[in-house]
Protein backbone atom coordinates (compact mmCIF):
# COMPACT_ATOMS: atom_id res chain seq x y z
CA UNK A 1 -1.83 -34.81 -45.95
CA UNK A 2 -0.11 -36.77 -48.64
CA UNK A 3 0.09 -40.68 -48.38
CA UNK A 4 1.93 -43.42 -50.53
CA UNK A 5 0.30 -45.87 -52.46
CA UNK A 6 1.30 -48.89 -49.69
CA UNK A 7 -0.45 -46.95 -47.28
CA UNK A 8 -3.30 -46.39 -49.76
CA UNK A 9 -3.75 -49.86 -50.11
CA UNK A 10 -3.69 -50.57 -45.87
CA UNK A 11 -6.23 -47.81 -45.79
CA UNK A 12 -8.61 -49.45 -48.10
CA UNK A 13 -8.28 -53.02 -46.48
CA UNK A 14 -9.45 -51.72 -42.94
CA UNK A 15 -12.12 -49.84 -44.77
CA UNK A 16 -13.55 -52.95 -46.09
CA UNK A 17 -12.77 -54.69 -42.77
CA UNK A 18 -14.82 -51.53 -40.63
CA UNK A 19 -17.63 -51.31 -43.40
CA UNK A 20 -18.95 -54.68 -42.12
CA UNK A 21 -19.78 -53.04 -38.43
CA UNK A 22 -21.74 -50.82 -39.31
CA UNK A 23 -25.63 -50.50 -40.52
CA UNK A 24 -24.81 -46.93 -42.87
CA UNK A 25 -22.40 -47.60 -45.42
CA UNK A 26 -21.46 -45.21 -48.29
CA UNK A 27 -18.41 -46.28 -50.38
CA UNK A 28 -18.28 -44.15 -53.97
CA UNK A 29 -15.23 -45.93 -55.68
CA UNK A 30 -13.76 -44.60 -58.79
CA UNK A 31 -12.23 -47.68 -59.69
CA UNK A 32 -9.44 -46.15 -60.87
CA UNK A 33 -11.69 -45.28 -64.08
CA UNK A 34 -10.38 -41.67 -65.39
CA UNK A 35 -13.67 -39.63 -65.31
CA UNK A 36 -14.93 -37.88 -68.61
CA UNK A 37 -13.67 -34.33 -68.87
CA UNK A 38 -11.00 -34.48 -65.39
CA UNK A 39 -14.23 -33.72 -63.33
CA UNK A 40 -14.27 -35.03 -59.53
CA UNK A 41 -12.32 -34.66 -56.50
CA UNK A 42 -11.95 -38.32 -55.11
CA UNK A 43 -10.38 -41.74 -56.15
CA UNK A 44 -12.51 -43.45 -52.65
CA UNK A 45 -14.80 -42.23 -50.99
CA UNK A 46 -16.01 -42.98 -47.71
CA UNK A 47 -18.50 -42.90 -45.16
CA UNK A 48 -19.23 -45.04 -41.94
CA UNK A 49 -21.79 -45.27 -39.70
CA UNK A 50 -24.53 -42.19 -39.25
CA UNK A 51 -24.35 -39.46 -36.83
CA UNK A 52 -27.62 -38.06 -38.40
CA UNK A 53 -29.85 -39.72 -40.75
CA UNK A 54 -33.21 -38.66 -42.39
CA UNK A 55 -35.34 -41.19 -44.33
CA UNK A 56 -38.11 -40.10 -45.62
CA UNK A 57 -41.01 -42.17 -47.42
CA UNK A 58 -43.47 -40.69 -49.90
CA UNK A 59 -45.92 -39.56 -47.22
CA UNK A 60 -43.79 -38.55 -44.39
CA UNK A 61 -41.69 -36.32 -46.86
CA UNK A 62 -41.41 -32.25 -45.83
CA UNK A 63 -39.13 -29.94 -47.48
CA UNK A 64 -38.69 -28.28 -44.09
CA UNK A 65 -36.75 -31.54 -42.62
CA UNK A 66 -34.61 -32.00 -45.74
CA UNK A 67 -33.68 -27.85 -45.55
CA UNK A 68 -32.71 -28.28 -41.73
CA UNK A 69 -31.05 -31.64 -42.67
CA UNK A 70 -28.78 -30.11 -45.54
CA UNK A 71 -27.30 -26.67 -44.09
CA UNK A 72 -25.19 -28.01 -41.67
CA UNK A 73 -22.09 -27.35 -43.33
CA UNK A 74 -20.85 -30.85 -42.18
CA UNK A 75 -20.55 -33.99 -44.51
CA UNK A 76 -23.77 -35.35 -46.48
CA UNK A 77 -24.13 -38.30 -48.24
CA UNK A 78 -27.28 -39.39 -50.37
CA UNK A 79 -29.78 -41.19 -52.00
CA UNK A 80 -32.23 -40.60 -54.02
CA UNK A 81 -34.89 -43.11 -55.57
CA UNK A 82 -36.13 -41.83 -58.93
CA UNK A 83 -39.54 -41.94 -57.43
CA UNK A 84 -38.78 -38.76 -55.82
CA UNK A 85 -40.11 -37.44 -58.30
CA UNK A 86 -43.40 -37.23 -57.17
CA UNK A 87 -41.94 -34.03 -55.10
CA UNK A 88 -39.70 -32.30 -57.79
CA UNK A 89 -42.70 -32.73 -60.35
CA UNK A 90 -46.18 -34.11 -59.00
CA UNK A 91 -46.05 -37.73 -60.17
CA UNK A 92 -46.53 -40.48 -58.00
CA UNK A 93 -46.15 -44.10 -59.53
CA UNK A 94 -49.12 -46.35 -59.15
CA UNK A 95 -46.99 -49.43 -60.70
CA UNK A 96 -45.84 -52.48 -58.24
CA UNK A 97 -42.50 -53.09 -56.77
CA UNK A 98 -40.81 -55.60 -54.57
CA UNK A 99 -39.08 -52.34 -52.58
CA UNK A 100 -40.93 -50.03 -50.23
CA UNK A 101 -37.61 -48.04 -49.74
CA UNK A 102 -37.22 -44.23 -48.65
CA UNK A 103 -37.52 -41.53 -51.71
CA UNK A 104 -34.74 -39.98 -49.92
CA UNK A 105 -32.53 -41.05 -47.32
CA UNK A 106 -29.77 -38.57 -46.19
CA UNK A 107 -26.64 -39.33 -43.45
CA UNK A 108 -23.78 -37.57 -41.59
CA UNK A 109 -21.38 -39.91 -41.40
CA UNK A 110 -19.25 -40.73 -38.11
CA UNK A 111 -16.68 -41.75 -40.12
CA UNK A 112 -14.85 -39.78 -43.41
CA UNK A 113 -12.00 -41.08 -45.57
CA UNK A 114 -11.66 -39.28 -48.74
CA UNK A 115 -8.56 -40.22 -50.57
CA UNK A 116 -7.66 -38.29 -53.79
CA UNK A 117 -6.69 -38.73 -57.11
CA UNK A 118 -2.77 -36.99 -55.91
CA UNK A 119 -2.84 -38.83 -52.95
CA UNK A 120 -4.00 -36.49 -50.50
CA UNK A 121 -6.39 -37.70 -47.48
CA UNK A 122 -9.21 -36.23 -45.63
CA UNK A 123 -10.50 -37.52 -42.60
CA UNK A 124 -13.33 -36.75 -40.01
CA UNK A 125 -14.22 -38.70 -37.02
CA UNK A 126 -10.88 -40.79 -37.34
CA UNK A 127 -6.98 -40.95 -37.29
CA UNK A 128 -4.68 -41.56 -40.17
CA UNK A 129 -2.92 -43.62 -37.43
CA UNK A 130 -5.70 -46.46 -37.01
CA UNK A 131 -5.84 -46.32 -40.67
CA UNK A 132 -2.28 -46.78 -41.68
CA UNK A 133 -2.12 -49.62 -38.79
CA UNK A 134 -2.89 -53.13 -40.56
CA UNK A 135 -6.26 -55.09 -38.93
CA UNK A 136 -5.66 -58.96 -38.25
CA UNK A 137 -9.15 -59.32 -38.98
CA UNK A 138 -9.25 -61.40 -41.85
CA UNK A 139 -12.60 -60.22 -44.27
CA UNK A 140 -14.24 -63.23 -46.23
CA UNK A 141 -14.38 -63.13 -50.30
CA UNK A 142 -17.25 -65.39 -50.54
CA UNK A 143 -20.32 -63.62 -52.33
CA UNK A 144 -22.12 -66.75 -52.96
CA UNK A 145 -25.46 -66.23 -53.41
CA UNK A 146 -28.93 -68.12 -54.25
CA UNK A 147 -32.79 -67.07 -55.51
CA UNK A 148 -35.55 -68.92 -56.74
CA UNK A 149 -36.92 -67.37 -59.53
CA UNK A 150 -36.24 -64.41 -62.04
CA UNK A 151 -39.20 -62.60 -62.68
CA UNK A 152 -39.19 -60.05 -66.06
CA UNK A 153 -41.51 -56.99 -65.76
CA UNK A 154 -41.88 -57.18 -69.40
CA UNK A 155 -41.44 -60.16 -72.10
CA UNK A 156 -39.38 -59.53 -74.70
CA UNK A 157 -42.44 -59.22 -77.29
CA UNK A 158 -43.90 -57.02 -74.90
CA UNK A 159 -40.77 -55.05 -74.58
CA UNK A 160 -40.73 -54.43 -78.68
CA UNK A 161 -44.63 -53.80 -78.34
CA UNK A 162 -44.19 -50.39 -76.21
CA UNK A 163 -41.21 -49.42 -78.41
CA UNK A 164 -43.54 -49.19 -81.08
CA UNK A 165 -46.08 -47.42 -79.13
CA UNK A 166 -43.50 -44.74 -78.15
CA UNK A 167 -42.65 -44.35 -81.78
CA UNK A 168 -46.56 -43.63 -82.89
CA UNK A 169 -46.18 -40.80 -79.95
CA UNK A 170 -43.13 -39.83 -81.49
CA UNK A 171 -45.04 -39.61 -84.49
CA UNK A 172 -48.18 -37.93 -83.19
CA UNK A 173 -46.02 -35.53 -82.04
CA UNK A 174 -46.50 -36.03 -77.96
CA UNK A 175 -42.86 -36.61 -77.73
CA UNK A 176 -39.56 -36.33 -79.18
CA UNK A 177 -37.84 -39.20 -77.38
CA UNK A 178 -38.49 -41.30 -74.09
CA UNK A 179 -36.04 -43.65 -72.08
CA UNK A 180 -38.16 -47.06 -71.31
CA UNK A 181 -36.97 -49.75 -68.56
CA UNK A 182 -37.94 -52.83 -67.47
CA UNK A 183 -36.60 -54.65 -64.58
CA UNK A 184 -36.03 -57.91 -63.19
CA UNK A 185 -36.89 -59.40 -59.71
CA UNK A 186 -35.28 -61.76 -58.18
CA UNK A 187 -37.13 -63.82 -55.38
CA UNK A 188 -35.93 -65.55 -52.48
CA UNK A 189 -33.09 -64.18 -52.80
CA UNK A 190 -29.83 -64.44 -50.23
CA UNK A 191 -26.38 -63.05 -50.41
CA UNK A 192 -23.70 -63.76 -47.70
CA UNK A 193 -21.64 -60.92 -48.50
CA UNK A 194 -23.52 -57.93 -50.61
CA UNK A 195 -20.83 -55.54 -50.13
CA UNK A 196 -18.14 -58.44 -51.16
CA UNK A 197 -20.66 -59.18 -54.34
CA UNK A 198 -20.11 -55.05 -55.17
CA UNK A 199 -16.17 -55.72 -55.14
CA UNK A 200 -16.67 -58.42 -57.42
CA UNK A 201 -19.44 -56.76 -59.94
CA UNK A 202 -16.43 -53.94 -59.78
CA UNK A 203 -13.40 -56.07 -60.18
CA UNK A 204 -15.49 -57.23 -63.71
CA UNK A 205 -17.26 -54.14 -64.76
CA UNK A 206 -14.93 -50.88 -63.24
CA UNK A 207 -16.57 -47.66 -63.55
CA UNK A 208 -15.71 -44.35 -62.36
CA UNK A 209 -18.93 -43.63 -60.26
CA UNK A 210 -19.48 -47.21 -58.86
CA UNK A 211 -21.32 -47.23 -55.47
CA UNK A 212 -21.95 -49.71 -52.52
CA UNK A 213 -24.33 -48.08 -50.33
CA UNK A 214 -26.17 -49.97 -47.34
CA UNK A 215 -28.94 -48.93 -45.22
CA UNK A 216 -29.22 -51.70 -41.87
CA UNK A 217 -30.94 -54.11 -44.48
CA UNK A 218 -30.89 -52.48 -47.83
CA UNK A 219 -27.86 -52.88 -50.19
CA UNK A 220 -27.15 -50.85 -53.33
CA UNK A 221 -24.39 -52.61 -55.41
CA UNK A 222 -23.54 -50.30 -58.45
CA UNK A 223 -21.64 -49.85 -61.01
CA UNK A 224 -22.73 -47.18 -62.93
CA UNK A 225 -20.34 -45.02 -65.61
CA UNK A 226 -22.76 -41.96 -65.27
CA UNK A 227 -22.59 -38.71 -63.63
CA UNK A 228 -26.00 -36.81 -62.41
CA UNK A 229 -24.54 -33.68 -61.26
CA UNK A 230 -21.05 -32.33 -59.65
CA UNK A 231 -20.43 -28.69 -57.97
CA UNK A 232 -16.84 -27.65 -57.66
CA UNK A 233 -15.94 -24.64 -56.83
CA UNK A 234 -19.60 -22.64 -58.24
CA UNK A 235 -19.30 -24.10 -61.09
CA UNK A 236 -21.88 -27.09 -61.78
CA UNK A 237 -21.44 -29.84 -64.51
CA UNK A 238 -23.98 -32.63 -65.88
CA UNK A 239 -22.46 -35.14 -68.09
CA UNK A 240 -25.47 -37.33 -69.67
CA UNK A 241 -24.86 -40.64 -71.49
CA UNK A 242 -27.35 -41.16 -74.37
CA UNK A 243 -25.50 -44.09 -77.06
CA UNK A 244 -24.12 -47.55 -76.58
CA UNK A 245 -22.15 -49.50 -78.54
CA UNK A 246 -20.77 -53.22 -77.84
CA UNK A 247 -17.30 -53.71 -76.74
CA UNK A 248 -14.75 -56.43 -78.40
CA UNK A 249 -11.61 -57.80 -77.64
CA UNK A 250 -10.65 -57.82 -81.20
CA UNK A 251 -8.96 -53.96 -82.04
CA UNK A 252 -10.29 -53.96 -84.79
CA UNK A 253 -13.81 -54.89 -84.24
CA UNK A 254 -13.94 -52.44 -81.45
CA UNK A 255 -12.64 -49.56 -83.08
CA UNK A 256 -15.23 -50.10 -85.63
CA UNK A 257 -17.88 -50.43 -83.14
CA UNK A 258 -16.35 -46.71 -81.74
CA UNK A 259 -16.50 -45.36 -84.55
CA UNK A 260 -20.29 -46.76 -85.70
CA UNK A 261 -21.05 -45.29 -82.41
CA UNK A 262 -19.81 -41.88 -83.07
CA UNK A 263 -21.27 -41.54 -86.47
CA UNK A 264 -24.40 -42.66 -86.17
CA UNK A 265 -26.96 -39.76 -86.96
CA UNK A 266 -29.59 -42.08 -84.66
CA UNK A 267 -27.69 -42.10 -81.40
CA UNK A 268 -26.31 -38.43 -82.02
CA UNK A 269 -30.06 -37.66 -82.93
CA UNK A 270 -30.79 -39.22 -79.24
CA UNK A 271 -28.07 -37.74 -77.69
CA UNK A 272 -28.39 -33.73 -78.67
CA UNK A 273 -32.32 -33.76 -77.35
CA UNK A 274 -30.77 -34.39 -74.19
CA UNK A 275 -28.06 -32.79 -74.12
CA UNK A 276 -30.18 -29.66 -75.09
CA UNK A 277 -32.60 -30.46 -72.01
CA UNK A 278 -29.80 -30.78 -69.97
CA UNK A 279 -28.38 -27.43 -70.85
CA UNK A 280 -32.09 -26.23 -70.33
CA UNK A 281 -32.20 -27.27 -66.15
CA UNK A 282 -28.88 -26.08 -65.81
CA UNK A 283 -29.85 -22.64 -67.11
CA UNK A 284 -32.46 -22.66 -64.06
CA UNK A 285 -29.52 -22.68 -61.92
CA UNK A 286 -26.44 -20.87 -63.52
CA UNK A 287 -26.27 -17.21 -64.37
CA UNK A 288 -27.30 -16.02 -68.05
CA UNK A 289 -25.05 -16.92 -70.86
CA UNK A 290 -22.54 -19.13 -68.99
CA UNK A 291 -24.10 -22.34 -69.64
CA UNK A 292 -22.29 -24.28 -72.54
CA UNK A 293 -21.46 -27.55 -74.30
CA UNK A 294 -17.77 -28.39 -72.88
CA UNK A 295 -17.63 -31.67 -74.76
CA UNK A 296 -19.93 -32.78 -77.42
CA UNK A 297 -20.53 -36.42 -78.51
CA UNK A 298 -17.49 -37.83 -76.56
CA UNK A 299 -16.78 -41.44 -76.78
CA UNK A 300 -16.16 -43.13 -73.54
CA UNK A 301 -14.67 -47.00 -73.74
CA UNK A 302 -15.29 -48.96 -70.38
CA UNK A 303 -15.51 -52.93 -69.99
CA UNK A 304 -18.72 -54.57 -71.64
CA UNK A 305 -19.69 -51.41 -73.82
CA UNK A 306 -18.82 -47.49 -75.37
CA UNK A 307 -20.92 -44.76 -74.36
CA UNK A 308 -21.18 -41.52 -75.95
CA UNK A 309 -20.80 -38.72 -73.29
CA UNK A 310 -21.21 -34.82 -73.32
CA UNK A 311 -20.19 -32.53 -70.92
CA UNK A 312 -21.96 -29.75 -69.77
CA UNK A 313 -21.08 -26.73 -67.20
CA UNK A 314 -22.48 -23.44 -66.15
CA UNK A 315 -21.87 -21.16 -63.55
CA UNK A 316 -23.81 -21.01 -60.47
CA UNK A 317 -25.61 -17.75 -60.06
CA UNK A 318 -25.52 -17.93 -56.18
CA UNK A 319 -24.04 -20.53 -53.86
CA UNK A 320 -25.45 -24.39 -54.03
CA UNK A 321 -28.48 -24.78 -53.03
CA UNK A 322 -28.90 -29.02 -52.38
CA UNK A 323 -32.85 -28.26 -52.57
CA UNK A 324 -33.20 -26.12 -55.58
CA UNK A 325 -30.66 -27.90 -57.62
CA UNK A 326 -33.00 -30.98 -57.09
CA UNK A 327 -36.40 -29.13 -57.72
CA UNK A 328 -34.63 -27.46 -61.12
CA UNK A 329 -33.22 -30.61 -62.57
CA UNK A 330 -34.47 -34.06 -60.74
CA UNK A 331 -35.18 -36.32 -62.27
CA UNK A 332 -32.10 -36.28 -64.72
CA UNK A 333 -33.13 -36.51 -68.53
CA UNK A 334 -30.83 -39.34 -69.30
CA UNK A 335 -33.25 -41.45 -67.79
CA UNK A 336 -36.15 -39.41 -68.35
CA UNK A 337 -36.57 -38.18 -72.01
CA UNK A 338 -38.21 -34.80 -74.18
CA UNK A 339 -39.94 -33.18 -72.89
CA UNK A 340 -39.40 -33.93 -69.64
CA UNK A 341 -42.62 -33.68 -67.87
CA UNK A 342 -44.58 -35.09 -71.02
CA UNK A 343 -42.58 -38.09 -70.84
CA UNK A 344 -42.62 -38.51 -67.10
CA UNK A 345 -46.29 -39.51 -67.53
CA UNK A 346 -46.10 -41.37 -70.22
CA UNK A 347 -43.27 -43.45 -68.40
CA UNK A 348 -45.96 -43.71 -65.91
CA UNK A 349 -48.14 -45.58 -68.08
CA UNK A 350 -45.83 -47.74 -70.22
CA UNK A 351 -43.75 -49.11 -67.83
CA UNK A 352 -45.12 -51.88 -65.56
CA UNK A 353 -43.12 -51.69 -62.47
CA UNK A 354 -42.04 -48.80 -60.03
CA UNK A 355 -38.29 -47.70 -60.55
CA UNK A 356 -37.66 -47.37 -57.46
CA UNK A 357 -34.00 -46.51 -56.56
CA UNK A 358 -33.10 -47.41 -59.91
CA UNK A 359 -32.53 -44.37 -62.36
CA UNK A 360 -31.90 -42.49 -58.53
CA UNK A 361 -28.94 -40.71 -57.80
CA UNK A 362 -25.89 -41.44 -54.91
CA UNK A 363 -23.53 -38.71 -53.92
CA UNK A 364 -22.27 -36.52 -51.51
CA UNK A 365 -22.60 -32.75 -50.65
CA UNK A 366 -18.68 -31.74 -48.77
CA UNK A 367 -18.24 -29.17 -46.17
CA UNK A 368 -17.42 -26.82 -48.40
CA UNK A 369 -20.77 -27.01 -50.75
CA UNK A 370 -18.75 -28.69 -53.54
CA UNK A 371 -20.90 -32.32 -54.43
CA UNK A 372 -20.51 -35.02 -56.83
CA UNK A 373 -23.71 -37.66 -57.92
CA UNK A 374 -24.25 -40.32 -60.23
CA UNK A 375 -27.28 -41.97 -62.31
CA UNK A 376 -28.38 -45.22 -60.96
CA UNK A 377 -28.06 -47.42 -63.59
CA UNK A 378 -26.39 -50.92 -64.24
CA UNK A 379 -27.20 -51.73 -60.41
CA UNK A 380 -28.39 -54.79 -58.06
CA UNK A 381 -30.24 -53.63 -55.10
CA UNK A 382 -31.24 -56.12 -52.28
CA UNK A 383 -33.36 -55.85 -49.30
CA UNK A 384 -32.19 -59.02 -47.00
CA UNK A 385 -35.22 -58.39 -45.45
CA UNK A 386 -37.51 -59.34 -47.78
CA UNK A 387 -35.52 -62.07 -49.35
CA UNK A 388 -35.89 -59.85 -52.56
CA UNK A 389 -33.34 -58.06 -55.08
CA UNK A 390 -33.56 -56.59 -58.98
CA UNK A 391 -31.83 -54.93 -61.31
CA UNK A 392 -33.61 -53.01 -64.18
CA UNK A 393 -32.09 -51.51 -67.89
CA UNK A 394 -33.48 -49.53 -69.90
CA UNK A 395 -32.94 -46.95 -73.34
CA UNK A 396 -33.74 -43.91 -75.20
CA UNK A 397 -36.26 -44.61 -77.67
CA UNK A 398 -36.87 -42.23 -80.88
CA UNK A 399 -38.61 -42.30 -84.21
CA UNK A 400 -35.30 -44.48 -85.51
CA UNK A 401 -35.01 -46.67 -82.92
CA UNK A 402 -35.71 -50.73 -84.22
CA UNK A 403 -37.36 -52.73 -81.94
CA UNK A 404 -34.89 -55.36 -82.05
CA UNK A 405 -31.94 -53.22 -81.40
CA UNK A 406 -33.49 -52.02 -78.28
CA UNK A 407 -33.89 -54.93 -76.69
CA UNK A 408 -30.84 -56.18 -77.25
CA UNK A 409 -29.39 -53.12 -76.19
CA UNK A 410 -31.16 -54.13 -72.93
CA UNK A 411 -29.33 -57.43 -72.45
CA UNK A 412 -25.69 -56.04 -73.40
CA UNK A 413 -26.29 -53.16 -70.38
CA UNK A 414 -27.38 -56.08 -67.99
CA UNK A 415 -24.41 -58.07 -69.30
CA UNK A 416 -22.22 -57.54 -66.21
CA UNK A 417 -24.78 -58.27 -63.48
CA UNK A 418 -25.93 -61.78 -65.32
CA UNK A 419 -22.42 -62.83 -65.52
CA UNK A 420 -21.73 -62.05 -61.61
CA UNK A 421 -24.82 -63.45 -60.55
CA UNK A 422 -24.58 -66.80 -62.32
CA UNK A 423 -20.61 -66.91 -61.23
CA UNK A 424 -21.66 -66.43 -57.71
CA UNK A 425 -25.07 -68.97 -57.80
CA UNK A 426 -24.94 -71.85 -55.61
């Protein structure tokens, strides 16, 4: 069914009024953001409360539970930390972090509103009817918020040290290029209204595969511009982001920033290794000779900086498979580096906290087999719980890349969450 845009707007009010009822929240927001390449189904998506859910830590994980989970044929939404990785490739992370979430946590929703880009609606467990009626319930805006201490995994000296190191590896010939992070904890920290602080990290930074995901105490405000994977109709598409470039309100010193970006023989260097790798898991899925390069090099504009996206596609070879898509390409190379597995360990023993649900995925796997996901990046996650929250940032690092300019790459990425943290700080 087709709705108007007042109704639209009705619908996503009680939304936000319902969300704060319930302990499983999923709401995948496109912001409006027009999505590299026309890919994706859904302006808002939606999902309430959990008919079915399966968390599973690192040792309480069995593939058995996530199969029988999965082939339902009924509405899946999940998330994945990237320390999942330890099943898709062996590694378990020794390093500390303030989080002892689920690698995976999966949910059937009670509650579906999927609202497209036409207009269209799709609903499960509810009637257009209650949606279209306007609540009374008035929903607070206050996201205030207070901690008592930022804590830095790595100082910036250190941070300049291990780009270095990865550069002699380069050299050695161990690697070709390796994405290093850092994060930031925040301690003591209290929010009154996480999912209010996602509208507001939104409203400053939109991006077309933002997320607000909550598990009972666990909060995952994102705002991420990059897509993991998406399946529509047997055909699969990966569109990495590997290049940043500094936005500016002056034309003309933005468009010269674009083009730097585009040009640069360093960030397309950076890019191509992964878009090559990229096109390499996908071939482990898609039949022979139908993977390709849709888009190469794209730049993408969106609030605080320019990315430079490709596009990649391939035909599945048999239906979607939510299991062996994850063993074949998890976790993504965007956040990962060449070769994959080489670099996974050496990740390992640079960085000096756990990623946790950073460089993870959210998404959604429909009735129909079609799914979407996205990369877990430029993202706050809080555990009320503990009293604890972080975000982390992070870059591709090759034989060209200057110390300096990495780090400082670092702070521009985290630009959005500073700003909404310290406008929010009481």
């Amino acid at each position: 069914m087709i709705v108007d845009s007042h109704s639209i707007n009705t619908i996503r009010n009680n939304l936000e009024i319902m969300a704060d009822n319930y302990d499983h929240v999923f709401w995948l927001d496109s912001c409006n953001q027009a999505n590299p390449y026309g890919i994706g189904e859904f302006d808002l998506l939606v999902g309430l409360g959990a008919k079915r859910e399966l968390e599973l830590k690192e040792g309480e994980f069995t593939w058995e539970e996530v199969n029988n989970f999965v082939r339902s044929n009924k509405w899946m939404f999940f998330g994945l930390s990237y320390e999942f990785k330890s099943k898709t490739n062996h590694l378990v992370s020794a390093n500390p972090t303030p989080f002892a979430w689920p690698i995976m946590s999966l949910v059937e929703p009670e509650i579906v509103v999927a609202i497209k880009r036409n207009g269209e609606i799709l609903l499960s467990g509810i009637s257009l009817v209650s949606l279209t009626h306007p609540l009374s319930i008035e929903v607070s805006q206050d996201a205030s918020l207070r901690y008592q201490d930022m804590k830095s995994s790595m100082t910036k000296e250190e941070h300049q040290e291990k780009v270095v190191q990865i550069k002699k590896e380069i050299a050695a010939g161990n690697m070709y290029e390796m994405n290093l992070c850092m994060s930031h904890e925040l301690t003591q920290f209290q929010c009154s209204n996480p999912f209010q602080l996602h509208q507001q990290l939104i409203q400053a930074s939109p991006t077309p595969f933002s997320s607000y995901v909550k598990f009972r105490e666990k909060h995952v405000l994102c705002a991420s511009p990059e897509r993991y994977l998406s399946v529509q109709d047997n055909t699969m598409f990966a569109q990495p982001i590997k290049g940043t470039s500094k936005r500016y309100r002056d034309e003309n010193k933005d468009a010269a920033s674009r083009l730097h970006l585009a040009n640069s023989i360093k960030e397309r260097a950076e890019h191509i290794m992964i878009v090559d790798l990229v096109r390499n898991d996908l071939s482990k899925l898609c039949a022979a000779g139908s993977v390709r390069v849709e888009e190469l090099f794209g730049i993408y504009g969106y609030r605080h900086v320019n990315q430079m996206i490709s596009t990649i596609s391939g035909e599945l070879s048999k239906p979607f498979d939510f299991v062996e898509t994850l063993h074949a390409t998890f976790p993504m190379g965007s956040m990962t580096g060449a070769p994959k597995y080489i670099v996974l360990k050496f990740i390992e023993a640079l960085e000096t906290s756990a990623r946790g649900w950073y460089s993870g995925s959210i998404g959604y796997v429909e009735p129909n087999g079609n799914m979407d996901s996205n990369v877990v990046i430029r993202t706050l996650l809080y555990d009320d719980k503990h009293k604890s929250a972080s975000f982390s940032v992070g870059g591709a690092i090759t034989y060209d890349s200057d110390p300096d300019q990495e780090y400082e790459e670092c702070l521009l990425k985290s630009k959005a969450i500073r700003l909404l943290l310290d406008a929010n700080l009481v």
